[in-house]
C-alpha atoms as a PDB file:
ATOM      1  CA  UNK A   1     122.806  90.919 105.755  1.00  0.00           C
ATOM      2  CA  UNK A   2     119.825  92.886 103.538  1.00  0.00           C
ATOM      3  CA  UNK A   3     121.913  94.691 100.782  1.00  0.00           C
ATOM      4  CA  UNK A   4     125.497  93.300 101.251  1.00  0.00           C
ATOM      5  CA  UNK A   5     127.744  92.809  98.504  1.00  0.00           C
ATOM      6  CA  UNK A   6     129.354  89.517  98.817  1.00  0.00           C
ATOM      7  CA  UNK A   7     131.823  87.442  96.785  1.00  0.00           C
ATOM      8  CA  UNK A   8     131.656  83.893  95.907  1.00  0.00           C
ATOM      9  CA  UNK A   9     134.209  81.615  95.526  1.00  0.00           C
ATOM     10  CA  UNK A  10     134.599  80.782  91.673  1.00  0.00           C
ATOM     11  CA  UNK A  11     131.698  83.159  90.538  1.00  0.00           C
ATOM     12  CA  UNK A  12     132.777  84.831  87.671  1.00  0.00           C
ATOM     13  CA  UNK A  13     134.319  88.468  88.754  1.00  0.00           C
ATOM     14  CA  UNK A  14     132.370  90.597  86.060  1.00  0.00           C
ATOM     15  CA  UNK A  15     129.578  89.747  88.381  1.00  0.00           C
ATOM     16  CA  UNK A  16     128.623  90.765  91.856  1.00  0.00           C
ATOM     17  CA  UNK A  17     125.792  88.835  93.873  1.00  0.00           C
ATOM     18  CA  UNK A  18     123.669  90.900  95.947  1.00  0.00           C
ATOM     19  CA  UNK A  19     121.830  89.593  99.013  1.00  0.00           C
ATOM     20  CA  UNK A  20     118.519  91.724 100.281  1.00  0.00           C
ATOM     21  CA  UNK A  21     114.832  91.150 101.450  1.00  0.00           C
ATOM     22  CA  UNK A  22     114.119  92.962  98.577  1.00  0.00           C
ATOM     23  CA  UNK A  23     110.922  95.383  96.922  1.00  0.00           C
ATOM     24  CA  UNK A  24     112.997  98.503  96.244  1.00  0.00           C
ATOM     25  CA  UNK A  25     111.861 100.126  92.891  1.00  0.00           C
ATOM     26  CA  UNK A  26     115.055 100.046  90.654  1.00  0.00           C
ATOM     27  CA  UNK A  27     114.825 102.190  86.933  1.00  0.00           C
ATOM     28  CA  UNK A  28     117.521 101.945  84.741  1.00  0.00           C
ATOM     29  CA  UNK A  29     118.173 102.707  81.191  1.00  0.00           C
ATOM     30  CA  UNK A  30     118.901  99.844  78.832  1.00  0.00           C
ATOM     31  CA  UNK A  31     121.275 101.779  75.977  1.00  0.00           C
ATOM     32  CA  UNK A  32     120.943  99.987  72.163  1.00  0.00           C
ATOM     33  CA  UNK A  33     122.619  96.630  71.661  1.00  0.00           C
ATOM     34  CA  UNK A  34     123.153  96.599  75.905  1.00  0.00           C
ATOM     35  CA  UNK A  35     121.969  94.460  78.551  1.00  0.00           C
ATOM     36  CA  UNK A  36     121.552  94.915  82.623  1.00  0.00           C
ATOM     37  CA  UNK A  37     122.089  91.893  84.852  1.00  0.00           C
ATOM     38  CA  UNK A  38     121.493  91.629  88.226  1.00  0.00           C
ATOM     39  CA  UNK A  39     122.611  88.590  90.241  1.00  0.00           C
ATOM     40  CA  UNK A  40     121.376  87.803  94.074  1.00  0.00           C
ATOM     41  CA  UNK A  41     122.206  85.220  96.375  1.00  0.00           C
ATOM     42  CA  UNK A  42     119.225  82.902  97.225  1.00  0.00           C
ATOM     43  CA  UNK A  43     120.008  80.617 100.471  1.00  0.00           C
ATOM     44  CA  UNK A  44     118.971  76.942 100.410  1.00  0.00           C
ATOM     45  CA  UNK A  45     114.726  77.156 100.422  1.00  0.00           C
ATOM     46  CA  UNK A  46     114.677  80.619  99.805  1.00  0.00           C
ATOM     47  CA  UNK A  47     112.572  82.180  97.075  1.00  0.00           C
ATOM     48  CA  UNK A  48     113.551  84.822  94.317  1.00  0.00           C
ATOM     49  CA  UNK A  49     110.790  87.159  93.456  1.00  0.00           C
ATOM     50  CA  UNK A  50     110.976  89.806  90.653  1.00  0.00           C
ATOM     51  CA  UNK A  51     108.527  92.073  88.320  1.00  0.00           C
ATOM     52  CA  UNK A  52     109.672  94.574  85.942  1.00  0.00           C
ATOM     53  CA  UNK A  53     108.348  96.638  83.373  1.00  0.00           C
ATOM     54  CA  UNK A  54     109.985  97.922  80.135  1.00  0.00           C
ATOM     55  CA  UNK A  55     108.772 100.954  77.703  1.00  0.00           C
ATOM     56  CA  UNK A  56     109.867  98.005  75.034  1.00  0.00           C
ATOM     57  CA  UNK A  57     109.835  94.633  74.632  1.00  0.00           C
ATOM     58  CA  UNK A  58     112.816  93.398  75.977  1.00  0.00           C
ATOM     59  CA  UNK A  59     114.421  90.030  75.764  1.00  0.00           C
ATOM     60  CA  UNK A  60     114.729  88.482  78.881  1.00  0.00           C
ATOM     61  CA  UNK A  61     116.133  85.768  81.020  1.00  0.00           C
ATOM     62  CA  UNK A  62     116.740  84.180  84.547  1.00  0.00           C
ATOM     63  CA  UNK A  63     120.200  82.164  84.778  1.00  0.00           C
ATOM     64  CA  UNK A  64     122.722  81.267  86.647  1.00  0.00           C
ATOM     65  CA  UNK A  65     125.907  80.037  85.882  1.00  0.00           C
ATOM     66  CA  UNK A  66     126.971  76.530  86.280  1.00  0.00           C
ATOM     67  CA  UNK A  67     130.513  76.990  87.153  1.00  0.00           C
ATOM     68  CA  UNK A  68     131.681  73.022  86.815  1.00  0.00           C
ATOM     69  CA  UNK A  69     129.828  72.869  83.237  1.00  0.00           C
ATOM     70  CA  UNK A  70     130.886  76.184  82.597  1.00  0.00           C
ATOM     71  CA  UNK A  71     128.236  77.758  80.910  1.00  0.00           C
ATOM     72  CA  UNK A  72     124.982  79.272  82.004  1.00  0.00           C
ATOM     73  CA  UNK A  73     121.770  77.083  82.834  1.00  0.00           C
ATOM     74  CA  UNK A  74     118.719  79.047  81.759  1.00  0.00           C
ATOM     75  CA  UNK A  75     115.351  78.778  83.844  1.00  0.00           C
ATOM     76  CA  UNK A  76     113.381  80.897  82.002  1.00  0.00           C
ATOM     77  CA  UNK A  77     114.114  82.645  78.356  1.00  0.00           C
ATOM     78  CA  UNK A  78     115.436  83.979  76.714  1.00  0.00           C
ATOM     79  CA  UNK A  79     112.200  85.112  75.774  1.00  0.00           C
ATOM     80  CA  UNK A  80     111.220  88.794  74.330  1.00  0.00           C
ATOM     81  CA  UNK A  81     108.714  89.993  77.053  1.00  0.00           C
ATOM     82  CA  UNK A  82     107.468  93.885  78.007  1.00  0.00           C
ATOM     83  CA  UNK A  83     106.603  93.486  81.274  1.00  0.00           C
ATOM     84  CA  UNK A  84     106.690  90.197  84.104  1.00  0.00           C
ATOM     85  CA  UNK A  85     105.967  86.579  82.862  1.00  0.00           C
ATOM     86  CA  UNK A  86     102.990  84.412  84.730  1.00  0.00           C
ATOM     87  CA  UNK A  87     106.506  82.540  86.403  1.00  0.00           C
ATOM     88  CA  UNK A  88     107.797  85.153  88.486  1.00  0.00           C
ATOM     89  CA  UNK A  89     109.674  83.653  91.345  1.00  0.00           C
ATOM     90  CA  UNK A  90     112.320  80.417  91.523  1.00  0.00           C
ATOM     91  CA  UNK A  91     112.882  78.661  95.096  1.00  0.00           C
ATOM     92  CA  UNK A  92     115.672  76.716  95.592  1.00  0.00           C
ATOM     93  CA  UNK A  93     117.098  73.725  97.436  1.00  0.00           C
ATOM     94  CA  UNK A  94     120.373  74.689  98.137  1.00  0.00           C
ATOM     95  CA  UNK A  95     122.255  78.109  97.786  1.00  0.00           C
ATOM     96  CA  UNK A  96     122.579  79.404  94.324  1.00  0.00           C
ATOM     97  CA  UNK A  97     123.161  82.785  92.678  1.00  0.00           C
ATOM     98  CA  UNK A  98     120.283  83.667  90.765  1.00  0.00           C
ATOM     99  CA  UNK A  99     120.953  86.123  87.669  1.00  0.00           C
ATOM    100  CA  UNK A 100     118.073  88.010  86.173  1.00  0.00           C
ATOM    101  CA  UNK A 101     119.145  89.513  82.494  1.00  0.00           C
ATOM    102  CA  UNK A 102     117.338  92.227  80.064  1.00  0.00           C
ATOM    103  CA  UNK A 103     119.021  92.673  76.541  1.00  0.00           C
ATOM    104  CA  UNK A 104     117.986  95.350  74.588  1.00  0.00           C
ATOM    105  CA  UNK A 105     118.176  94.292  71.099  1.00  0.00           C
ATOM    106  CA  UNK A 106     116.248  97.568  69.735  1.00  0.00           C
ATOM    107  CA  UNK A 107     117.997 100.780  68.179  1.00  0.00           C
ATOM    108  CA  UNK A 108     116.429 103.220  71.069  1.00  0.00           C
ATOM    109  CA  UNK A 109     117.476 103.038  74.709  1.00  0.00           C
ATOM    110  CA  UNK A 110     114.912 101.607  76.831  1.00  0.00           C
ATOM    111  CA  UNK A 111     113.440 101.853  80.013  1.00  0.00           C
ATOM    112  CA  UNK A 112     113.241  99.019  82.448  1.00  0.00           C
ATOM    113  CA  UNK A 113     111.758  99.344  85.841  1.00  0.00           C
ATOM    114  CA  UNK A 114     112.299  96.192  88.325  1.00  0.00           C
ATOM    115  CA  UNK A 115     112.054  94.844  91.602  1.00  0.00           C
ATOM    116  CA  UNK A 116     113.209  91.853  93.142  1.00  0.00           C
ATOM    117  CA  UNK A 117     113.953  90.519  96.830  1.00  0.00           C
ATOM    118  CA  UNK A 118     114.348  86.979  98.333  1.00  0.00           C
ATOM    119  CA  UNK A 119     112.355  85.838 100.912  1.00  0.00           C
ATOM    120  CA  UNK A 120     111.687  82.409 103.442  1.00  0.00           C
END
C-alpha cells in the first residue's frame, strides 16, 4: 500500500500518517517561527529510516503521540541539528505512527531536504 494515505482511529486529525517503502527526495521550505511534520505508519517489526539536510540548524525531533497519556512521547530531541543524527532509524514491536518534526526557530526561511521510508 506504498504511498497511501490512511486514517487511524483516534490519531489526532491535524495529522495524516503516510505508509511507503520510502527513499524519495522531499525539499521543502521551513518559513520563520514554522515547523514541517511528517508522520508514517510503521507495522509491528518494521523499521523507520530517515536523513535530511537543512541550509540551518534546525531543531528537530522524532515522536509520536501517545493517545491514552495524551501527550507526545519523544524518541529523539528535541535537539538543534543541521543535518541527520548518528540514530537514524527506530524499529518497532507493534504498529505505531512515527512523527518526524523540524521547527525552524530562526528569522530566515530554511531549507530542509529529507528522506524517509519503512522497511522489513
Amino acid at each position: 500500500m506504498a504511498g497511501a494515505l490512511i486514517s487511524l482511529f483516534a490519531y489526532p486529525a491535524q495529522h495524516s500518517a503516510i505508509e511507503r517503502a520510502g527513499g524519495e527526495l522531499v525539499e521543502k521550505t521551513i518559513m520563520p517561527g514554522k515547523m514541517h511534520e511528517e508522520c508514517l505508519l510503521v507495522r509491528a517489526n518494521q523499521q523507520l529510516h530517515y536523513e535530511f539536510d537543512a541550509s540551518v540548524d534546525v531543531e528537530f525531533n522524532v515522536h509520536y503521540h501517545d493517545v491514552t497519556l495524551g501527550r507526545i512521547i519523544y524518541l529523539f530531541g528535541p535537539s538543534l541539528v543541521g543535518s541527520t543524527p548518528d540514530m537514524k532509524g527506530y524499529r518497532v514491536q507493534e504498529s505505531q505512527v512515527l512523527c518526524l518534526m523540524w521547527n525552524n526557530t530562526h528569522a530566515e526561511a530554511i531549507r530542509l531536504e529529507y528522506s524517509l521510508g519503512v522497511s522489513q
